[in-house]
N, C-alpha and C. Protein backbone atom coordinates (compact mmCIF):
# COMPACT_ATOMS: atom_id res chain seq x y z
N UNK A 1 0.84 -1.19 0.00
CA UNK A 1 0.00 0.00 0.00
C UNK A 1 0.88 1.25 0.00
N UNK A 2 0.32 2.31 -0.15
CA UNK A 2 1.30 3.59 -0.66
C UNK A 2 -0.09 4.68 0.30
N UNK A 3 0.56 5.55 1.38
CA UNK A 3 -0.01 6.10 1.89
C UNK A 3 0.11 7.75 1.36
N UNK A 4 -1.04 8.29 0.72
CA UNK A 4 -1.21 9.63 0.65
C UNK A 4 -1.97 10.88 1.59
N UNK A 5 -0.26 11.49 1.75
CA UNK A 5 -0.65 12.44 3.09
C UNK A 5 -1.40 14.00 2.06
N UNK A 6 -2.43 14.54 2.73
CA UNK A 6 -3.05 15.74 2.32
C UNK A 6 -3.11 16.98 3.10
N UNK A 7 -2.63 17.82 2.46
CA UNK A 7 -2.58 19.26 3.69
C UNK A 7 -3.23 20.48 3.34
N UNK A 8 -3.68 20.82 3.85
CA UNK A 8 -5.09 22.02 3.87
C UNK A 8 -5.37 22.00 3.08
N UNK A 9 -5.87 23.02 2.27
CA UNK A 9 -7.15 22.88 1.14
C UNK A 9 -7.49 21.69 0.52
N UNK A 10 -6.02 20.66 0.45
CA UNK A 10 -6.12 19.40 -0.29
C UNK A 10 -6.66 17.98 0.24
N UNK A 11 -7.18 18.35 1.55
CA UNK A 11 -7.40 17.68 2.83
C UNK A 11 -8.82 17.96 3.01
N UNK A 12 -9.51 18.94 2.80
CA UNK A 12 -10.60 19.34 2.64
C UNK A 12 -11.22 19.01 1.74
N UNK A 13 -10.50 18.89 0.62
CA UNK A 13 -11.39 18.67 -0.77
C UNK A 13 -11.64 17.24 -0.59
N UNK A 14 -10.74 16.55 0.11
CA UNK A 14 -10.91 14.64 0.32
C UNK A 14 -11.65 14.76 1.41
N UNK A 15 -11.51 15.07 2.11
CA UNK A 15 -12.37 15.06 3.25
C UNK A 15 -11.68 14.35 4.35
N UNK A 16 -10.77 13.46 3.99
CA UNK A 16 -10.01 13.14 4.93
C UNK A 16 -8.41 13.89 4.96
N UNK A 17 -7.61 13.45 5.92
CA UNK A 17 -6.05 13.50 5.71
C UNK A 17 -4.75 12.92 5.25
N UNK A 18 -5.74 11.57 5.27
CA UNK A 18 -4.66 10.27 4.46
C UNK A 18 -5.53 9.34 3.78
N UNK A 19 -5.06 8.88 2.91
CA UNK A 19 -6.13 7.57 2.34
C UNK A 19 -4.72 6.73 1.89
N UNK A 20 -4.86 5.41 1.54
CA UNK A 20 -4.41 4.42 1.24
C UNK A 20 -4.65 3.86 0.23
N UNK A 21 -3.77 3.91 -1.04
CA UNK A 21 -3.85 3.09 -1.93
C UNK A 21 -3.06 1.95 -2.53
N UNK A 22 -3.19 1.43 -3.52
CA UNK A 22 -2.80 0.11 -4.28
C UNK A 22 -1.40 0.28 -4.49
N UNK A 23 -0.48 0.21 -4.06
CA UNK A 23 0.59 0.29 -5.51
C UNK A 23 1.10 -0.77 -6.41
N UNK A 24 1.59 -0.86 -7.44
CA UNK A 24 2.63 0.97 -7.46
C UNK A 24 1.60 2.00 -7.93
N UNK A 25 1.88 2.83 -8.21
CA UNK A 25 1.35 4.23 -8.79
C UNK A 25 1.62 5.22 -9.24
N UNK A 26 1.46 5.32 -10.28
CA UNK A 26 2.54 6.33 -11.24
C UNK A 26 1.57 7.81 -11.09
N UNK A 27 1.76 9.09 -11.57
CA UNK A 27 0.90 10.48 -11.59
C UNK A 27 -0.24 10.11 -11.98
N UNK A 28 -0.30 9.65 -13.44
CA UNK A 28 -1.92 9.08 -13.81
C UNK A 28 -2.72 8.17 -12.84
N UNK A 29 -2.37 7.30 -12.36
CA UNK A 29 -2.76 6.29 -11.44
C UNK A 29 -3.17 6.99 -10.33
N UNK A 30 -2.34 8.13 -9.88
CA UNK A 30 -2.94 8.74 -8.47
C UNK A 30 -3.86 9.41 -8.92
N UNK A 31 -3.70 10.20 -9.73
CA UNK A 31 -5.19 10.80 -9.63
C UNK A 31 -6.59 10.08 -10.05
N UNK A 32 -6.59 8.99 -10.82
CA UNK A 32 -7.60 8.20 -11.15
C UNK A 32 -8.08 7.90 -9.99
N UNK A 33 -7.15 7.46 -8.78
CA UNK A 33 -7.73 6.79 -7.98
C UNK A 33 -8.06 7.75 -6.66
N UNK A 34 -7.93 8.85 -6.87
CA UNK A 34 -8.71 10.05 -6.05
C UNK A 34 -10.11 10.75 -5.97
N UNK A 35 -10.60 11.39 -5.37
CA UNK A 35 -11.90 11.47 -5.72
C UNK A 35 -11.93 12.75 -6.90
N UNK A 36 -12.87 12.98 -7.64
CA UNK A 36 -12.84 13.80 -8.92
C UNK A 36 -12.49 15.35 -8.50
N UNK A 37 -12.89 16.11 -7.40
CA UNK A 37 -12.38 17.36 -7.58
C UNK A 37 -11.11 17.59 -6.60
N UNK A 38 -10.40 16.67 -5.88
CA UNK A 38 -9.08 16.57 -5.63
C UNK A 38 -8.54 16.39 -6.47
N UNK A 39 -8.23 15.49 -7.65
CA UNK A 39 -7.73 15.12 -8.72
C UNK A 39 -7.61 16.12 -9.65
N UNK A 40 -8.61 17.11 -9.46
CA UNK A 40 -8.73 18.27 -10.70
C UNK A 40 -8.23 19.52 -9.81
N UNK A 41 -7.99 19.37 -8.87
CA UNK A 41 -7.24 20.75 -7.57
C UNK A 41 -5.90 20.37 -8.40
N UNK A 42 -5.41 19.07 -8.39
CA UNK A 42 -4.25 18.81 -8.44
C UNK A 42 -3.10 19.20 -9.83
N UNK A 43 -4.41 19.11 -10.79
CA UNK A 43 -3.86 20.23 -12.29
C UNK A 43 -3.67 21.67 -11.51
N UNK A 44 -3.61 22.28 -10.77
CA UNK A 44 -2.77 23.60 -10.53
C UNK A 44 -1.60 23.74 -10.54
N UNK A 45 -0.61 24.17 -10.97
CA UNK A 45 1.09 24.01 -11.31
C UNK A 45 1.28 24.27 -9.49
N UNK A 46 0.76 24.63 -9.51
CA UNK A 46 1.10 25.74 -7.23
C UNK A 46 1.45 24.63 -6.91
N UNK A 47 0.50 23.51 -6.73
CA UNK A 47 0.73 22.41 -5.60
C UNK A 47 1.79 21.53 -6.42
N UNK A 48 2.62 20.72 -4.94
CA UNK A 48 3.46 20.43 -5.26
C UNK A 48 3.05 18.93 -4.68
N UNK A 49 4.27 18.06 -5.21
CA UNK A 49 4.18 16.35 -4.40
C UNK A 49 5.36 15.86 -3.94
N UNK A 50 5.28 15.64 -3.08
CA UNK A 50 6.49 15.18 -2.50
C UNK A 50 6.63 13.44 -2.38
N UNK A 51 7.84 12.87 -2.65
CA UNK A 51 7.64 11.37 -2.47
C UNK A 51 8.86 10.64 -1.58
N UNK A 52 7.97 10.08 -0.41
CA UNK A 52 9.07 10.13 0.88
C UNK A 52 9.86 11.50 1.40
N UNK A 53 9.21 12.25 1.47
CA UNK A 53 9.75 13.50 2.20
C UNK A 53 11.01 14.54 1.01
N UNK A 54 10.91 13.78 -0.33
CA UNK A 54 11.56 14.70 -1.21
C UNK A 54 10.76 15.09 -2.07
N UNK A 55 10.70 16.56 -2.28
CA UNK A 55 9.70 17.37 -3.35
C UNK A 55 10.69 16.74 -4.79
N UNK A 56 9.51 16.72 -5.83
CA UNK A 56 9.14 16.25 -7.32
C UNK A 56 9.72 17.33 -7.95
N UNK A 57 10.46 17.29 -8.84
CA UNK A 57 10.41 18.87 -9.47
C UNK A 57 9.75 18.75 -10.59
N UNK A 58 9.21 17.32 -11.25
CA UNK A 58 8.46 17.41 -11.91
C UNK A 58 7.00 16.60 -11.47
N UNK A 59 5.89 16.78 -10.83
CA UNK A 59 4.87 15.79 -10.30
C UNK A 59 4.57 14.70 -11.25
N UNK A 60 4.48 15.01 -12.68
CA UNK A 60 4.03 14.04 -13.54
C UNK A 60 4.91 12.71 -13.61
N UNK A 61 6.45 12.88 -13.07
CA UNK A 61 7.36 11.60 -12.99
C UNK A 61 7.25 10.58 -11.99
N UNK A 62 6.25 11.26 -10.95
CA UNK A 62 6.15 10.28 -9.44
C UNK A 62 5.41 8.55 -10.15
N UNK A 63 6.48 7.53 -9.14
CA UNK A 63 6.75 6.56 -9.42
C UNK A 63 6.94 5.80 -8.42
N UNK A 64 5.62 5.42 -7.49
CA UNK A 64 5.60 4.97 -5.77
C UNK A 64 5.34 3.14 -6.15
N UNK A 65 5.98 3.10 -5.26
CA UNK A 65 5.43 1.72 -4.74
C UNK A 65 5.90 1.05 -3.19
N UNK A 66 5.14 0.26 -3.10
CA UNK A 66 4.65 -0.54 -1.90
C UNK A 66 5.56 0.12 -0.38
N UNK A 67 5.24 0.87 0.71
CA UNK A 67 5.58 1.34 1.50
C UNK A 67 5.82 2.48 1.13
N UNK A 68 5.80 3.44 0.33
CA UNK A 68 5.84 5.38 -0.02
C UNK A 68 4.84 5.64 0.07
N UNK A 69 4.88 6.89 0.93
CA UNK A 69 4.47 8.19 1.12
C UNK A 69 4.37 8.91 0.49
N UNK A 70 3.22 9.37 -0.55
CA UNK A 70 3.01 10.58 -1.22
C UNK A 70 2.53 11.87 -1.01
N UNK A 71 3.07 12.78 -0.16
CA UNK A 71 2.33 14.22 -0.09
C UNK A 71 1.92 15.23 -0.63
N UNK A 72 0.59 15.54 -0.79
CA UNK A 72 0.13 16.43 -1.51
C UNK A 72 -0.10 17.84 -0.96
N UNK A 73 0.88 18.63 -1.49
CA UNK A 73 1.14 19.64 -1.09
C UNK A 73 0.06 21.28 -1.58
N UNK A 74 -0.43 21.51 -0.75
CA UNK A 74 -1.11 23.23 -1.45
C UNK A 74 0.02 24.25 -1.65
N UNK A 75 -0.24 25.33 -1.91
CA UNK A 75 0.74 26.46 -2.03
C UNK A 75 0.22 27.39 -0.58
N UNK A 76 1.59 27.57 0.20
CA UNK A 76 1.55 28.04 1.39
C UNK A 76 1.14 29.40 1.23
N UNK A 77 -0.09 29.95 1.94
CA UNK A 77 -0.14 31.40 2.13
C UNK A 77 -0.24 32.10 3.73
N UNK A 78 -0.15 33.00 3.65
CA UNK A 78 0.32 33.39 5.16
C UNK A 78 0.39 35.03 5.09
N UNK A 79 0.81 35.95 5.81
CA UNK A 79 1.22 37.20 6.17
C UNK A 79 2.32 37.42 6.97
């Protein structure tokens, strides 16, 4: 299984904070297997993915399997 962590807005849109999926799982694969308007948050260039605690510099190359962590990152705002 391949655990996907979600953080604010992207956590909201799932409704949960983690879900668990199949692997392996390539970019296409994750989002198929997300619910439809997380999956479509996730076409924003802003958010980023991280795999095992290292950011993607490209998201479309992520390439998980069995025990990774995928984080789905929003774009941080603040003051």
């Amino acid at each position: 299984m391949i655990t996907v962590v979600l953080l604010g807005k992207l956590a909201d849109l799932a409704g949960v904070p983690t879900l668990s999926l199949q692997a392996p799982l390539g970019w296409a694969g994750l989002k198929a297997a997300l619910p439809e308007a997380l999956a479509a948050a996730l076409d924003d260039p802003r958010n980023r993915v991280a795999l095992n605690g290292a950011l993607l510099a490209d998201k479309t190359l992520l390439q998980a399997g069995a025990g990774d962590e995928i984080a789905l990152l929003p774009p941080v705002s603040g003051g």
